[in-house]
N, C-alpha and C. Protein backbone atom coordinates (compact mmCIF):
# COMPACT_ATOMS: atom_id res chain seq x y z
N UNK A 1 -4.49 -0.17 14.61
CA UNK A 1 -3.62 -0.48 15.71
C UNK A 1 -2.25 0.15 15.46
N UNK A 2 -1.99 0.76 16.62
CA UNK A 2 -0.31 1.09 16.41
C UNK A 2 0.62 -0.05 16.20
N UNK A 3 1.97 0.79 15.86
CA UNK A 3 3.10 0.23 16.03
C UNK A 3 3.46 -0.88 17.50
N UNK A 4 3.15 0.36 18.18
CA UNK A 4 3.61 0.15 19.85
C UNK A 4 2.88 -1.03 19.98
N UNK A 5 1.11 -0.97 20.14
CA UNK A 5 0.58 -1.88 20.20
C UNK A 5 0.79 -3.42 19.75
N UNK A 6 1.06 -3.31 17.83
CA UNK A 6 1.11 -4.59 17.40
C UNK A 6 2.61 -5.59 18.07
N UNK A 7 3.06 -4.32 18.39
CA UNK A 7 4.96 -5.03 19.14
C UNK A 7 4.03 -5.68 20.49
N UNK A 8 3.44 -5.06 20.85
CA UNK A 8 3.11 -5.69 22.12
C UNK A 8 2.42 -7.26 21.88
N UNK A 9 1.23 -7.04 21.55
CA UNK A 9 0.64 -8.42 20.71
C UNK A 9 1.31 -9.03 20.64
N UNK A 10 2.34 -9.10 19.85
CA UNK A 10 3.43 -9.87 19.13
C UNK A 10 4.76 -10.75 20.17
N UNK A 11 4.61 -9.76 21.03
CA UNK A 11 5.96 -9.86 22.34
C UNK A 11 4.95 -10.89 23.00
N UNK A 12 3.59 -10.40 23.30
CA UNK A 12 2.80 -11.60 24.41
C UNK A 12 2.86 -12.71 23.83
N UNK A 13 2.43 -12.74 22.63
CA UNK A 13 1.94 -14.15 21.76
C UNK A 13 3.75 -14.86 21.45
N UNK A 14 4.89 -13.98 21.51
CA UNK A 14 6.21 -15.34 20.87
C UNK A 14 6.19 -16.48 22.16
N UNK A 15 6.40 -15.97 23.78
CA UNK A 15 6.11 -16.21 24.97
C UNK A 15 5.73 -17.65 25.52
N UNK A 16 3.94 -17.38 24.96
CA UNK A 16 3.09 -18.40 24.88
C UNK A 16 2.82 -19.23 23.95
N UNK A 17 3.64 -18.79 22.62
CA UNK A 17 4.50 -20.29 21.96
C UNK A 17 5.60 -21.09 22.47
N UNK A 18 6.44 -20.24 23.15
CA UNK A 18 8.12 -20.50 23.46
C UNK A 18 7.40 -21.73 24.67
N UNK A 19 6.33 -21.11 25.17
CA UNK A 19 5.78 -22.34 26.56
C UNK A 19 4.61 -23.12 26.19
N UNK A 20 4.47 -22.97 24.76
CA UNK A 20 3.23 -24.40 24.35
C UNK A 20 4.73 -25.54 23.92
N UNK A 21 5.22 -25.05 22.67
CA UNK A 21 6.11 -25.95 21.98
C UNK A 21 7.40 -26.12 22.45
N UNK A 22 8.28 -25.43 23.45
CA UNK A 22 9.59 -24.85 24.22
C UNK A 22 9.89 -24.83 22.65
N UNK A 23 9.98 -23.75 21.94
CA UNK A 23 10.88 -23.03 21.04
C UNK A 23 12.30 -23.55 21.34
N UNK A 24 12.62 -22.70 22.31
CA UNK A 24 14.23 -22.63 22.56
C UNK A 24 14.49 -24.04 22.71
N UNK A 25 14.04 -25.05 22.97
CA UNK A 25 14.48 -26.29 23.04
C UNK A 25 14.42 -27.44 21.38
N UNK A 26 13.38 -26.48 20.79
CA UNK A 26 13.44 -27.39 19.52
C UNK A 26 14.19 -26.46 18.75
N UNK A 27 14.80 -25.10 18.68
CA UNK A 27 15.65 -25.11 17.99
C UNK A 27 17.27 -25.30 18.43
N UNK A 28 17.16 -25.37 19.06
CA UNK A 28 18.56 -26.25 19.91
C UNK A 28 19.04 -27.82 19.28
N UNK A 29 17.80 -28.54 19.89
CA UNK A 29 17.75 -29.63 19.02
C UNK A 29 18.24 -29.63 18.16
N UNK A 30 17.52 -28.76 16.96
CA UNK A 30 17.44 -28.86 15.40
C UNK A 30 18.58 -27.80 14.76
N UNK A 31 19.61 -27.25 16.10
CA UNK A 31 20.39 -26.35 15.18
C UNK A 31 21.44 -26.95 14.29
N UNK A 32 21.68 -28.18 14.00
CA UNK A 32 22.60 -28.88 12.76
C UNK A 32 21.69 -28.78 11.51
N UNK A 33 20.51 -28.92 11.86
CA UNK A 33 19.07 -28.55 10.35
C UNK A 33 19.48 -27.00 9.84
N UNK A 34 19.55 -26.38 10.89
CA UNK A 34 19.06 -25.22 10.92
C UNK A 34 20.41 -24.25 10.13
N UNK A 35 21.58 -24.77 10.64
CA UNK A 35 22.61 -24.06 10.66
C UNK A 35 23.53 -24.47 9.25
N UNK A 36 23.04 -25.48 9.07
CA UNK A 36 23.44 -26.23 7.53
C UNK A 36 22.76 -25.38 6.24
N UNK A 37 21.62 -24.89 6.68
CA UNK A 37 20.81 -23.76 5.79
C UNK A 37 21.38 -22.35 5.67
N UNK A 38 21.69 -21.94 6.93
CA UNK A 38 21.94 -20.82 6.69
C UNK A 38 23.11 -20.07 7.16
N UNK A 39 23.90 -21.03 7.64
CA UNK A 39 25.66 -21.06 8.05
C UNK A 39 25.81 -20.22 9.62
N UNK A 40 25.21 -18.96 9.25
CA UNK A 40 25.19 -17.68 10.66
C UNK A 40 24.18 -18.50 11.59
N UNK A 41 24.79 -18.58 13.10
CA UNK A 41 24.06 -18.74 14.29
C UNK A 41 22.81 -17.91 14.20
N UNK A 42 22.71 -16.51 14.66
CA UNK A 42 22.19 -15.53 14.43
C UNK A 42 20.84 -15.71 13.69
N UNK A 43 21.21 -15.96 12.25
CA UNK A 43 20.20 -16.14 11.07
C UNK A 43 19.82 -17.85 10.88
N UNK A 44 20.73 -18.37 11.63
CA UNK A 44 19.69 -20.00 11.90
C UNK A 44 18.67 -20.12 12.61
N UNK A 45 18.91 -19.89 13.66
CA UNK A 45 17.90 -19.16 14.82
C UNK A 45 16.57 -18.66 14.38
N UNK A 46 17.46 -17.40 14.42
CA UNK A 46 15.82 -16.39 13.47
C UNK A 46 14.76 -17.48 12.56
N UNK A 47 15.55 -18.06 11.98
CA UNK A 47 14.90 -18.93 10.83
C UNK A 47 13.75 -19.85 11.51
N UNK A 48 14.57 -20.79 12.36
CA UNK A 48 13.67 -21.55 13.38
C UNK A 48 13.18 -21.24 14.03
N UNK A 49 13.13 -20.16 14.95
CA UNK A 49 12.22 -19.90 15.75
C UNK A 49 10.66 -18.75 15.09
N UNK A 50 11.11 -18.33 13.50
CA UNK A 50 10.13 -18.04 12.84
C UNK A 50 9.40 -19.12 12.37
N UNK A 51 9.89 -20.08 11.62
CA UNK A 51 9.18 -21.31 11.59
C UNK A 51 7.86 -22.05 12.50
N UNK A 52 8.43 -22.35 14.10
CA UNK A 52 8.08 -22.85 14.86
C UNK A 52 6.92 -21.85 15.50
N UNK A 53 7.58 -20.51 15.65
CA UNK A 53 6.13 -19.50 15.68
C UNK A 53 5.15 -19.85 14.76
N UNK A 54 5.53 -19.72 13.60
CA UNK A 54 4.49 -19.71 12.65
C UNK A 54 3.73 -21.10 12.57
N UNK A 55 4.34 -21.93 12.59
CA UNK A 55 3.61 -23.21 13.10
C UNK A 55 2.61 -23.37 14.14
N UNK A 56 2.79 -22.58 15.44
CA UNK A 56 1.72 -22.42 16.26
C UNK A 56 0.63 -21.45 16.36
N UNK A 57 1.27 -20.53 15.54
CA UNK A 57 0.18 -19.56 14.85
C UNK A 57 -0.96 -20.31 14.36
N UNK A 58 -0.39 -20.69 13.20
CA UNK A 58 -1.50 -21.48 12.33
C UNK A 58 -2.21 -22.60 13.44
N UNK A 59 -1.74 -23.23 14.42
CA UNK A 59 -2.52 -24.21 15.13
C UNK A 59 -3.60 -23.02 16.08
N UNK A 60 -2.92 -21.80 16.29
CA UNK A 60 -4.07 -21.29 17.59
C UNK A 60 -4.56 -20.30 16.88
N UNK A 61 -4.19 -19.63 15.80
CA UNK A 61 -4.89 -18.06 15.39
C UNK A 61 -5.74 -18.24 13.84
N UNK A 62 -5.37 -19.20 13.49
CA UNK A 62 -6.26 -19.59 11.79
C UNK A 62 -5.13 -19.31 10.69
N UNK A 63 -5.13 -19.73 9.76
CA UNK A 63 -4.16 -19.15 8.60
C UNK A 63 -4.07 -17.64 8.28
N UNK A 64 -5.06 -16.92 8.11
CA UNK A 64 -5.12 -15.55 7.72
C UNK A 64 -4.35 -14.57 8.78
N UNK A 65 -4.58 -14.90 10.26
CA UNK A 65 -4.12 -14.07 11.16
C UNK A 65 -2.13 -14.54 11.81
N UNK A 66 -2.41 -15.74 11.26
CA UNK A 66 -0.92 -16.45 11.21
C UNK A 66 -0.35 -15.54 10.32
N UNK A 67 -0.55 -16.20 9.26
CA UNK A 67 -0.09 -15.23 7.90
C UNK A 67 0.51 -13.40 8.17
N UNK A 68 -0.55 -12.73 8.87
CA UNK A 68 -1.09 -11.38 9.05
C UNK A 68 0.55 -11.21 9.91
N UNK A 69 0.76 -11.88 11.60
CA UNK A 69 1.43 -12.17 12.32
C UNK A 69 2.72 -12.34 11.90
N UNK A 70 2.87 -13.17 11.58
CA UNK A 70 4.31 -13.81 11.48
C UNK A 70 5.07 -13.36 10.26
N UNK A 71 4.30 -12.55 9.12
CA UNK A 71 4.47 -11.85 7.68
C UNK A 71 5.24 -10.55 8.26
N UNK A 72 4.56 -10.02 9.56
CA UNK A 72 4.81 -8.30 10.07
C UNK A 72 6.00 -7.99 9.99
N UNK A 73 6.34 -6.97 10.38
CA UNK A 73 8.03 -6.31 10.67
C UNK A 73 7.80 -6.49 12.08
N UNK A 74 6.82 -6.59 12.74
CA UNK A 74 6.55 -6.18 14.48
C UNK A 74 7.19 -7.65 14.69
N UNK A 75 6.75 -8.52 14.23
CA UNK A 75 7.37 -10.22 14.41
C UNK A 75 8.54 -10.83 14.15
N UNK A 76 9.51 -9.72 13.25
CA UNK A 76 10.82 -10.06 12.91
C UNK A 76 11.65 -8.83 13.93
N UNK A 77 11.02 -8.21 14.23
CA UNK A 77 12.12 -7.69 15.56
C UNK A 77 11.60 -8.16 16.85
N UNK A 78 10.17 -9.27 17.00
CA UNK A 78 10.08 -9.64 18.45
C UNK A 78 10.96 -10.76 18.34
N UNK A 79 11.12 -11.68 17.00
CA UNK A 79 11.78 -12.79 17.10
C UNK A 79 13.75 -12.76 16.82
N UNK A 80 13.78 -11.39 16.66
CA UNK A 80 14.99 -10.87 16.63
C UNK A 80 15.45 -10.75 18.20
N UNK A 81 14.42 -10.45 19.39
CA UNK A 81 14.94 -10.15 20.37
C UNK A 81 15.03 -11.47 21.24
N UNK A 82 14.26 -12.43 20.95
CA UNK A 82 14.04 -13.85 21.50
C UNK A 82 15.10 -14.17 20.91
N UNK A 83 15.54 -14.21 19.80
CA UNK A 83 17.18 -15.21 19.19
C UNK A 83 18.31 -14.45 20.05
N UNK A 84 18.27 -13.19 20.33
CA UNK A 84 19.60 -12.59 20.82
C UNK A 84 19.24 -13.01 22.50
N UNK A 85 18.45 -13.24 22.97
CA UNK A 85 18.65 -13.85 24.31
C UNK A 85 18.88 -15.11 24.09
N UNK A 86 18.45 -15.74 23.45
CA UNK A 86 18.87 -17.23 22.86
C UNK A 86 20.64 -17.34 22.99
N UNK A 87 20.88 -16.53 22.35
CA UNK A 87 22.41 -16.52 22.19
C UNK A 87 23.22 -15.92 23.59
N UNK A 88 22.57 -15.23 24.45
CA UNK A 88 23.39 -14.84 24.81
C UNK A 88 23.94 -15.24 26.26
């Protein structure tokens, strides 16, 4: 699989976590958890909303393909682009 491709995968699947668990609403919630860890808005974010992906990974895709997923570079710049709309 390409690059292009696995970004795509990756862009569909943050989506249809953000609307199983509302992401953006539990790290909102939880940004005094979040932000106590890692001081930067920016990199609190990232943190939680990798978390909470990866949490629903493992509930819908199995451990190995969670793992596979949420481990990628394709998944730290889809969840890079979900935190900067987050913020903005």
């Amino acid at each position: 699989m390409t690059i292009r491709g696995e970004l795509k995968h990756v862009r569909e699947l943050l989506p249809e976590a953000d609307q199983a668990l509302d992401i953006s609403g539990l790290v909102v919630n939880g940004q005094t958890y979040w932000l106590e860890r890692h001081w930067d808005a920016s990199s609190a974010y990232w943190h939680a909303v990798h978390h909470y992906f990866r949490c629903w990974l493992l509930e819908t895709q199995g451990p190995v393909d969670a793992r596979a997923i949420s481990n990628s570079p394709e998944a730290g710049t889809v969840i890079g682009e979900f935190v900067t709309r987050m913020l903005d």
